[in-house]
C-alpha atoms as a PDB file:
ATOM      1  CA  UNK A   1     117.528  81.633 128.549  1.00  0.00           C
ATOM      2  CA  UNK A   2     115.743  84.719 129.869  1.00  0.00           C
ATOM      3  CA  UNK A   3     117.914  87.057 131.706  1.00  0.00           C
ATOM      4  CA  UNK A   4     116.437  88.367 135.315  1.00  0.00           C
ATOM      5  CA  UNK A   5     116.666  91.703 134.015  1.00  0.00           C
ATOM      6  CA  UNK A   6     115.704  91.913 130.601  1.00  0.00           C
ATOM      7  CA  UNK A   7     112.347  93.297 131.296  1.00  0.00           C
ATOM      8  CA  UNK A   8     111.419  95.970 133.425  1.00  0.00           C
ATOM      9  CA  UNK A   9     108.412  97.141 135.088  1.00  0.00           C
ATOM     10  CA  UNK A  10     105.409  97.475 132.831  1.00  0.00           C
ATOM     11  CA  UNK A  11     107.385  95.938 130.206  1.00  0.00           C
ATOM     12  CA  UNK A  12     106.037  92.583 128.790  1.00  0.00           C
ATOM     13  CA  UNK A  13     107.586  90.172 126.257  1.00  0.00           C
ATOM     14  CA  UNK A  14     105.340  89.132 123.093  1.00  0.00           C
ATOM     15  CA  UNK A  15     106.365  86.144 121.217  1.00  0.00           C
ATOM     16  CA  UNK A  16     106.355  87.331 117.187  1.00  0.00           C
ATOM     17  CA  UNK A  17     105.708  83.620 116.184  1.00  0.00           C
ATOM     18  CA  UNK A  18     108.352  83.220 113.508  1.00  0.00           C
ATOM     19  CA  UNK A  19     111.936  81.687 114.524  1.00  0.00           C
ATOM     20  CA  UNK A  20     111.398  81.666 117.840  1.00  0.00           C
ATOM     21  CA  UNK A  21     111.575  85.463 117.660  1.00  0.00           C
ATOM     22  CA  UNK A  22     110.187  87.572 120.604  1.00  0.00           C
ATOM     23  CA  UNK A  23     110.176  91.532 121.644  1.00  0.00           C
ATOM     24  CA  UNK A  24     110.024  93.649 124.687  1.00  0.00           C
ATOM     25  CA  UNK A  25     107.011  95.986 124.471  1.00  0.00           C
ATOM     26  CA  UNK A  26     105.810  98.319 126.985  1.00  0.00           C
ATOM     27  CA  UNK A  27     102.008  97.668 128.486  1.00  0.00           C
ATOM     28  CA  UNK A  28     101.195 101.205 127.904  1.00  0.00           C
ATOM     29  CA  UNK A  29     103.504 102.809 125.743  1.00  0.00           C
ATOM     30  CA  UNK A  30     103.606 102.187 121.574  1.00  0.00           C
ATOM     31  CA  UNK A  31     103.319  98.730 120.301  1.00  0.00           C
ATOM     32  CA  UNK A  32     104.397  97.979 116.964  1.00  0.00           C
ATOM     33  CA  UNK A  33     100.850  97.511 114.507  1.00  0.00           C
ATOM     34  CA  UNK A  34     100.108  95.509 111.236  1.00  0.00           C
ATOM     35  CA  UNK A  35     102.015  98.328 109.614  1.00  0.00           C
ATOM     36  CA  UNK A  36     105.658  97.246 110.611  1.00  0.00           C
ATOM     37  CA  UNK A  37     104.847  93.741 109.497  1.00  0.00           C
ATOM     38  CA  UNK A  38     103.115  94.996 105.915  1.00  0.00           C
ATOM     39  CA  UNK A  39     106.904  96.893 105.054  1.00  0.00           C
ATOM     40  CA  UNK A  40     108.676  93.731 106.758  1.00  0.00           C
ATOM     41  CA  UNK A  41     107.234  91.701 103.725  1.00  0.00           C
ATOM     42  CA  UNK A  42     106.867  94.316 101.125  1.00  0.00           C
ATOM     43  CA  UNK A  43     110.692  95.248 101.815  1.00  0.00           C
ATOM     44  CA  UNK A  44     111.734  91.271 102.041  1.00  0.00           C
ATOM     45  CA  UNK A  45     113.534  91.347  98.789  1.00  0.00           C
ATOM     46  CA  UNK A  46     116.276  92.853 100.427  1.00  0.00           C
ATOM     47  CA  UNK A  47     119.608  90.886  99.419  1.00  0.00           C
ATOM     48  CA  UNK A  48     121.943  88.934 101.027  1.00  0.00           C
ATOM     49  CA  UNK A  49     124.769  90.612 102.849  1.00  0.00           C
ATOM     50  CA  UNK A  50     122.993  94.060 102.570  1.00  0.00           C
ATOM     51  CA  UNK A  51     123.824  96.295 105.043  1.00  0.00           C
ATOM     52  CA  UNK A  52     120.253  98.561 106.085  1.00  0.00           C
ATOM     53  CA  UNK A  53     119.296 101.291 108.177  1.00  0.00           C
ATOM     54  CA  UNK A  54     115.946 101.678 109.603  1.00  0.00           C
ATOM     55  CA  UNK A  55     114.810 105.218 110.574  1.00  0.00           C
ATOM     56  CA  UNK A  56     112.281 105.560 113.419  1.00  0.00           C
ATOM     57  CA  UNK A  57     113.241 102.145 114.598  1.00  0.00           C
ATOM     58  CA  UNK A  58     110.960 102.235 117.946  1.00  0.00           C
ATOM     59  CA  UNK A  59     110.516  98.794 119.651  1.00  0.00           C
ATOM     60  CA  UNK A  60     113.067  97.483 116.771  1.00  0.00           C
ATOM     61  CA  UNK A  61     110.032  95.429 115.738  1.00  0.00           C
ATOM     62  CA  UNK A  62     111.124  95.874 111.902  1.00  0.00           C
ATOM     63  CA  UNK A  63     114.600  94.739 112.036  1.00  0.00           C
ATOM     64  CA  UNK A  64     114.276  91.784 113.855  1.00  0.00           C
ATOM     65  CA  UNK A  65     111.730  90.527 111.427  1.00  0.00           C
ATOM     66  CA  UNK A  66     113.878  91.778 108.650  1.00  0.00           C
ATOM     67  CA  UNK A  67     116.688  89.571 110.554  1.00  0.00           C
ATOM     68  CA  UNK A  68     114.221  86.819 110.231  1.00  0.00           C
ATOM     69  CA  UNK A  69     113.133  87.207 106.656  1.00  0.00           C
ATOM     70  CA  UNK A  70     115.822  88.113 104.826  1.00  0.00           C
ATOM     71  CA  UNK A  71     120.196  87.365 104.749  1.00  0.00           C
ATOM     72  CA  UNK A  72     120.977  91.189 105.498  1.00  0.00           C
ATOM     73  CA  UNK A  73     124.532  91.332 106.622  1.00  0.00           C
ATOM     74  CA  UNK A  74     123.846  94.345 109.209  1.00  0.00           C
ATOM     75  CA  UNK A  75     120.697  96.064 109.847  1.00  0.00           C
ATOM     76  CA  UNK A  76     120.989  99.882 112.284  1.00  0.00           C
ATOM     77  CA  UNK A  77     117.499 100.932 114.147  1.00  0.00           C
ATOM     78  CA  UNK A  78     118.253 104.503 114.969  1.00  0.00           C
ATOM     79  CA  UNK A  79     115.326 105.873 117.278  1.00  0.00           C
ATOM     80  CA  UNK A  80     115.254 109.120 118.853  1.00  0.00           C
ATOM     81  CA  UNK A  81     113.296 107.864 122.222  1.00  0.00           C
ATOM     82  CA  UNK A  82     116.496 107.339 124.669  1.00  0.00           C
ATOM     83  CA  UNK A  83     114.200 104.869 126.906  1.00  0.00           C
ATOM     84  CA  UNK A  84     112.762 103.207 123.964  1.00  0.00           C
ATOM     85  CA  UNK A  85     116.640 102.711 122.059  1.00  0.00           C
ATOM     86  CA  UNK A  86     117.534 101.028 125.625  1.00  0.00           C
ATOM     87  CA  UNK A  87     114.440  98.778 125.637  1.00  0.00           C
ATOM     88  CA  UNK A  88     115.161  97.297 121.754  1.00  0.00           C
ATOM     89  CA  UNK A  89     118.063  96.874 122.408  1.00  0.00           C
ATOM     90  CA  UNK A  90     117.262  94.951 125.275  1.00  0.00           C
ATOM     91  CA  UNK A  91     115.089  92.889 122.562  1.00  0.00           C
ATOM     92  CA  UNK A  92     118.092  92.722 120.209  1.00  0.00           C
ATOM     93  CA  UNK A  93     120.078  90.847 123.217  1.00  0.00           C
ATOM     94  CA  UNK A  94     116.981  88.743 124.127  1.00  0.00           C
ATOM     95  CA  UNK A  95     117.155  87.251 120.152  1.00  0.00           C
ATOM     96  CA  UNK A  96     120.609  87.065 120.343  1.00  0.00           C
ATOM     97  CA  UNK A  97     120.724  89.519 117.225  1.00  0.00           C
ATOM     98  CA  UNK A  98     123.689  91.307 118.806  1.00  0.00           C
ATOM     99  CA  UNK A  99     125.804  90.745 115.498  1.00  0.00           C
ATOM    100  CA  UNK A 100     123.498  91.714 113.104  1.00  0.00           C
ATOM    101  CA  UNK A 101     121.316  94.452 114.941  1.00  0.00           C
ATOM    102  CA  UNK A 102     122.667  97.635 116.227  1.00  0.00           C
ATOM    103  CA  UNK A 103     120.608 100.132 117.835  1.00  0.00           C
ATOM    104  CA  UNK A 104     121.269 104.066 117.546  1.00  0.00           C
ATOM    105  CA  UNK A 105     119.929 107.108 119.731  1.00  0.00           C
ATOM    106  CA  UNK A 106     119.941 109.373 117.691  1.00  0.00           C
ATOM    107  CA  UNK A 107     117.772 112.129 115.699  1.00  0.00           C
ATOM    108  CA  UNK A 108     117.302 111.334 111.815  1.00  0.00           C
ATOM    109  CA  UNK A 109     117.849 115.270 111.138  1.00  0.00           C
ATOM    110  CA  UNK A 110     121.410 114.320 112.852  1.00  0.00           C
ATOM    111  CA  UNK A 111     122.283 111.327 111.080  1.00  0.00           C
ATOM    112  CA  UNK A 112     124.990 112.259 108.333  1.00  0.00           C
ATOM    113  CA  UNK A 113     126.855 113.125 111.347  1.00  0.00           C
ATOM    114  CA  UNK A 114     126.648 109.459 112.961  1.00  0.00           C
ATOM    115  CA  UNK A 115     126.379 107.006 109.984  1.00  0.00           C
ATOM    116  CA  UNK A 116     128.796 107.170 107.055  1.00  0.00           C
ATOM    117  CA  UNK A 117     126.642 108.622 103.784  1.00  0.00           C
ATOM    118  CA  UNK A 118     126.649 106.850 100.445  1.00  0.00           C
ATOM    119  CA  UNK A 119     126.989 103.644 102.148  1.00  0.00           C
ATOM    120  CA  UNK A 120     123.788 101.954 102.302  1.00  0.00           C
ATOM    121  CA  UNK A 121     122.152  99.054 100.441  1.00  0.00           C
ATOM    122  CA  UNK A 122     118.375  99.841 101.643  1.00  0.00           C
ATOM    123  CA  UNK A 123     116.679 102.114 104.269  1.00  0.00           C
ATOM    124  CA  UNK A 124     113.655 101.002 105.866  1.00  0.00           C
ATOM    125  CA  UNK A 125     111.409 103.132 107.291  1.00  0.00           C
ATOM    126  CA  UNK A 126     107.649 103.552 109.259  1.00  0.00           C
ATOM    127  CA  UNK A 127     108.534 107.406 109.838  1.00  0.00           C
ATOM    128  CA  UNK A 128     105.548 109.405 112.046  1.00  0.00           C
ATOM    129  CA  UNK A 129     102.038 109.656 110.149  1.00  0.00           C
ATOM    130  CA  UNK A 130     101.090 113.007 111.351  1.00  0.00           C
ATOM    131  CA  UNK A 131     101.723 116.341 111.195  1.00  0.00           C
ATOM    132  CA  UNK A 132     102.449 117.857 114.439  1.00  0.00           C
ATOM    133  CA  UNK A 133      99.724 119.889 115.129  1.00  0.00           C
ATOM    134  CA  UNK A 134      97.198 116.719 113.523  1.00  0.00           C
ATOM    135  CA  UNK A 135      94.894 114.635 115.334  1.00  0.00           C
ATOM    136  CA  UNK A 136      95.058 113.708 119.543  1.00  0.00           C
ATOM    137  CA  UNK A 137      97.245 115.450 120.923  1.00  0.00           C
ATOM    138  CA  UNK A 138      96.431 114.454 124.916  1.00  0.00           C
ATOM    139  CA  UNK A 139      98.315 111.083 124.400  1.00  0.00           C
ATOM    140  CA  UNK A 140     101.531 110.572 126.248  1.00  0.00           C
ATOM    141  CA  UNK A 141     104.934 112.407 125.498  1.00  0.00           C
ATOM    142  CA  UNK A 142     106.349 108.221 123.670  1.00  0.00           C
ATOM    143  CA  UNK A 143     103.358 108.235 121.857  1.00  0.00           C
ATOM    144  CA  UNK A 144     103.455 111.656 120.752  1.00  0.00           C
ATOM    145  CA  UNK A 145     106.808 111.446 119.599  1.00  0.00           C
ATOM    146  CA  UNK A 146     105.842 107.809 117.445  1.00  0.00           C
ATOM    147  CA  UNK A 147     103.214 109.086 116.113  1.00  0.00           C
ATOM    148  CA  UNK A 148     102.913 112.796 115.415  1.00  0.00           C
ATOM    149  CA  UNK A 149     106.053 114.773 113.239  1.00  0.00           C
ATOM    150  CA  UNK A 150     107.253 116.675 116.641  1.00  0.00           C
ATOM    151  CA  UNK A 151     111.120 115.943 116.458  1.00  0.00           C
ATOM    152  CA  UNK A 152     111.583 115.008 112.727  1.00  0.00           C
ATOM    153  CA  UNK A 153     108.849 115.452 109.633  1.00  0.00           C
ATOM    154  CA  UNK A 154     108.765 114.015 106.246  1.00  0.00           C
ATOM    155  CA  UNK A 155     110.907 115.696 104.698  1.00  0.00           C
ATOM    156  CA  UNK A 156     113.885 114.878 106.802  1.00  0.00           C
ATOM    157  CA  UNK A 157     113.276 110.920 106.876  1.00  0.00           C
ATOM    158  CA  UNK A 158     113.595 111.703 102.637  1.00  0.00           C
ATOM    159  CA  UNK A 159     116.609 113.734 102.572  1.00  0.00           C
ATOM    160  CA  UNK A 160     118.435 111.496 104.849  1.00  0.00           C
ATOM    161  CA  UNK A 161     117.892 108.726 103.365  1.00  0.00           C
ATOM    162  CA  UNK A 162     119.216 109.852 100.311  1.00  0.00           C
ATOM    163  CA  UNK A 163     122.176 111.073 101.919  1.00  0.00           C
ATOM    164  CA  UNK A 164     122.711 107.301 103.514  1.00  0.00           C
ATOM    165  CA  UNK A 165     121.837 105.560 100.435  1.00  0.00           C
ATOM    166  CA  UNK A 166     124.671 104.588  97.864  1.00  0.00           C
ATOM    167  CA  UNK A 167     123.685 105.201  94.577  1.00  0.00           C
ATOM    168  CA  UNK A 168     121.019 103.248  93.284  1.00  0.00           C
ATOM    169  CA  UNK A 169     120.050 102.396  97.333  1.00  0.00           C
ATOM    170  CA  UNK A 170     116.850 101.442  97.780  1.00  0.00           C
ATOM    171  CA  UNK A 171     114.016 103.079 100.580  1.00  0.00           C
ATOM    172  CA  UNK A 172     111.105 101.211 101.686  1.00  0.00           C
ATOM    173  CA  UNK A 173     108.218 103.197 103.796  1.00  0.00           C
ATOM    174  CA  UNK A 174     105.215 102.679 104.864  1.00  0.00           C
ATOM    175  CA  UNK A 175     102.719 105.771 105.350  1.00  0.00           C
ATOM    176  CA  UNK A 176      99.300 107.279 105.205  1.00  0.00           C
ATOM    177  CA  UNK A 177      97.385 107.373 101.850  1.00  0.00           C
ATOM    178  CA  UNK A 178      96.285 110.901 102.537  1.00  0.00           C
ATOM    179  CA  UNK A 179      99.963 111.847 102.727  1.00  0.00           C
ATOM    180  CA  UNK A 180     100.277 110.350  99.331  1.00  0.00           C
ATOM    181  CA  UNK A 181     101.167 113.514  97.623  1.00  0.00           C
ATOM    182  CA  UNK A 182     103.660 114.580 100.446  1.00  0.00           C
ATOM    183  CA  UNK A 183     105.807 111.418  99.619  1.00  0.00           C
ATOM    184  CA  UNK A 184     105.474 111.862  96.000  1.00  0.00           C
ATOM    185  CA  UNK A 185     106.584 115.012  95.931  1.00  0.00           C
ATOM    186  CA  UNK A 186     109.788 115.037  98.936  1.00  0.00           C
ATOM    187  CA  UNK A 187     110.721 111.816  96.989  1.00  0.00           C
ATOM    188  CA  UNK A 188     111.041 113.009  93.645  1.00  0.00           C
ATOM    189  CA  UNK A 189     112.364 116.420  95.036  1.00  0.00           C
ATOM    190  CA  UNK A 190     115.504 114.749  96.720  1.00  0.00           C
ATOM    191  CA  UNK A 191     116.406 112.254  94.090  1.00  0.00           C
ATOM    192  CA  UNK A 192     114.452 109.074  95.149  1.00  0.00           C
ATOM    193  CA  UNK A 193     112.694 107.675  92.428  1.00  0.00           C
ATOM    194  CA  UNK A 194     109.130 106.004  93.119  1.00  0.00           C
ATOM    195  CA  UNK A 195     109.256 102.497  91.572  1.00  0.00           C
ATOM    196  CA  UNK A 196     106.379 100.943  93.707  1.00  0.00           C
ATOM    197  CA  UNK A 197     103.558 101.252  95.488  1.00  0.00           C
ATOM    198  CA  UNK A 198     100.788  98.881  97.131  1.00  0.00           C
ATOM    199  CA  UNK A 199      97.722 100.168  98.767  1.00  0.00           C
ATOM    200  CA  UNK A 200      96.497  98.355 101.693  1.00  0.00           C
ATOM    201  CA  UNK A 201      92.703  98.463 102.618  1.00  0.00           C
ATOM    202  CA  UNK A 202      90.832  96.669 105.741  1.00  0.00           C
ATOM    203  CA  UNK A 203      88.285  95.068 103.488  1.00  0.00           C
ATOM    204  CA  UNK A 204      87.700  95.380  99.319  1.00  0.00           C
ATOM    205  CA  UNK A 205      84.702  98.119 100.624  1.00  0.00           C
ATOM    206  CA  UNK A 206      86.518 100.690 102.594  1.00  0.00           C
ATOM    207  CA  UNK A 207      89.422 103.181 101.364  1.00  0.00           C
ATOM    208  CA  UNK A 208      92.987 102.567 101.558  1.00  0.00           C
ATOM    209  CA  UNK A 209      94.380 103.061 105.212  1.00  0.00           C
ATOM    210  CA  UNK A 210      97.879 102.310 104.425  1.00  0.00           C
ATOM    211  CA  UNK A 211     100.290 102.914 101.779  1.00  0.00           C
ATOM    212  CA  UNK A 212     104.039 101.431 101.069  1.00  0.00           C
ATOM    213  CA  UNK A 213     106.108 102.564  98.990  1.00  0.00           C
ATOM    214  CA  UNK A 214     109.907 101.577  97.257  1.00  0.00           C
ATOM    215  CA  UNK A 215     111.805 104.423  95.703  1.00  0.00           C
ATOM    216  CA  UNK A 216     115.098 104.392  94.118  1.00  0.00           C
ATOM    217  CA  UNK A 217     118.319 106.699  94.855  1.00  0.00           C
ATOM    218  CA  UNK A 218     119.056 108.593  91.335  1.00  0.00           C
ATOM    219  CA  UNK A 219     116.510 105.656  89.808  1.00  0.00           C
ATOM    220  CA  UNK A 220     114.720 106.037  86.614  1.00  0.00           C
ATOM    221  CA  UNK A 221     111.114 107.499  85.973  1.00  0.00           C
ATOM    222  CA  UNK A 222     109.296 104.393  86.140  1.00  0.00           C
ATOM    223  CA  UNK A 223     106.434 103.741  88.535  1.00  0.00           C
ATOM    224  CA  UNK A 224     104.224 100.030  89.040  1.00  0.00           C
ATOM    225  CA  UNK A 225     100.978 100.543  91.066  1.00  0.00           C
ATOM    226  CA  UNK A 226     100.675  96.686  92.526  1.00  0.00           C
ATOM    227  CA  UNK A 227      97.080  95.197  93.234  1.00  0.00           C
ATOM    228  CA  UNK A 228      95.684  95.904  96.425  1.00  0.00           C
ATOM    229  CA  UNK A 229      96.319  93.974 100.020  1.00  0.00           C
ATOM    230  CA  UNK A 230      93.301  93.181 101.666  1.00  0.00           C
ATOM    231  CA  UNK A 231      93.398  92.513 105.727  1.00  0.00           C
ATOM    232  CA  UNK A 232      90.132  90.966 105.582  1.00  0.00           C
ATOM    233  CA  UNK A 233      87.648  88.676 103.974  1.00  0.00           C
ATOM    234  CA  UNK A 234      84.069  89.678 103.638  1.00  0.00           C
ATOM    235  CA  UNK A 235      83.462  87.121 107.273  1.00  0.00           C
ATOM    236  CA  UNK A 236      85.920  89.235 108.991  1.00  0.00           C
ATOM    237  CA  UNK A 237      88.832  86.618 109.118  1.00  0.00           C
ATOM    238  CA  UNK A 238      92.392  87.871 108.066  1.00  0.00           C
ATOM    239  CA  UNK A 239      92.546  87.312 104.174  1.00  0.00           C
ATOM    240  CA  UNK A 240      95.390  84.238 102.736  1.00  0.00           C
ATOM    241  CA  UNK A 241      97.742  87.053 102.057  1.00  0.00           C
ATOM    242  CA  UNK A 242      97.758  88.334 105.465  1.00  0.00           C
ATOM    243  CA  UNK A 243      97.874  85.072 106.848  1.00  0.00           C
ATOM    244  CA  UNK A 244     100.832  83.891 104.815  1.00  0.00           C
ATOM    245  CA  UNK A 245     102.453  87.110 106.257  1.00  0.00           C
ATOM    246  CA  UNK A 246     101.987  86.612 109.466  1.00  0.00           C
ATOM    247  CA  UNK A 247     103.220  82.610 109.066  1.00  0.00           C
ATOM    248  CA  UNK A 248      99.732  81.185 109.607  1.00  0.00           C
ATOM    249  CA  UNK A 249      97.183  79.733 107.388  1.00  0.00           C
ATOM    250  CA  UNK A 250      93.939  78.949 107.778  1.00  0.00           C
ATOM    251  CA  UNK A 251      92.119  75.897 108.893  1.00  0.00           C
END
């Protein structure tokens, strides 16, 4: 049952077609794209009783799929936004995820001082794309913050999640190809070992617009380029693979 106040005004809820599972979203604030569901599959190996931290959580989008698709003991969206924390975990309490999804305000730069270090199984993570001074910068101040590295760059989301990971923790993210190097390089730097990466194009003609990546805490030089994800077929109709994702298929 819907509570009378668990939306507010210009608030809507979405239904994310997959155990019954919805989320609150704001009509003209940040929703939550194709790239939170990509990591929510590529990061789906994630092992029972696991407990998980996801950094930049935003609308919370990525751990209540993660609730969905894998048997992780305790997943802990910290988000910076105070107005967007309140909102997922408004969606947390709509799913009835209370038990197994804890939201954090918080700053990532900040968060060896909230969370205990060394004690996570995985960190999942769809940090900001762009560099602060990159790109639109007339949007509004929530999409700003998503979006652009204005409270928390790169560089932090790595060395953080090294300092939350226990040894031999795993990080999933999901970024920009062009940023490719970046991510490469802050990884490596701060002990977290690239073991995987998928590129993910619109169609097999056009360049990559996504990346995701899997990197290991103190993990052995060792790196497995996996074939491509298309989004679409040459009619324009989301490929098998995306469809699968999503929990459709096609008729």
């Amino acid at each position: 049952m819907l509570k009378k106040d668990i939306i507010k005004d210009n608030e809507r809820i979405d239904d994310l077609q997959i155990n019954n599972l919805k989320i609150i979203q704001k009509n003209d604030g940040f929703c939550f794209g194709i790239d939170s569901v990509l990591l929510s599959d590529f990061s789906k190996k994630i092992k029972a009783n696991s407990e998980v931290v996801d950094l930049g959580t935003g609308t919370g989008i990525l751990g209540i799929l993660l609730c969905a698709k894998t048997k992780l003991k305790k997943i802990i969206g910290v988000e910076i936004q105070e107005e967007i924390a309140e909102m997922a975990k408004r969606s947390v309490e709509l799913n009835n995820l209370g038990d197994r999804f804890e939201i954090v305000n918080a700053n990532v730069k900040n968060l060896d001082k909230v969370l205990p270090i060394d004690h996570y199984n995985y960190i999942v993570t769809n940090p900001p794309y762009k560099k602060s001074n990159s790109g639109k910068t007339n949007e509004n101040k929530t999409k700003l913050i998503s979006r652009h590295e204005i409270e928390a760059d790169l560089s932090d989301f790595v060395k953080i999640s090294f300092k939350l990971l226990k040894d031999k923790g795993t990080l999933f993210m999901v970024h920009r190809p062009d940023r490719l190097v970046d991510l490469l390089y802050e990884m490596r730097k701060n002990k977290l070992e690239p073991k995987r990466i998928r590129f993910v194009y619109s169609n097999k003609d056009s360049d990559p617009k996504m990346v995701l990546i899997e990197a290991v805490k103190n993990g052995n030089a060792f790196l497995k380029i996996e074939k491509p994800l298309y989004i679409y077929s040459d009619d324009g109709s989301y490929t098998d693979e995306i469809l699968k994702i999503y929990n459709k298929t096609n008729k």
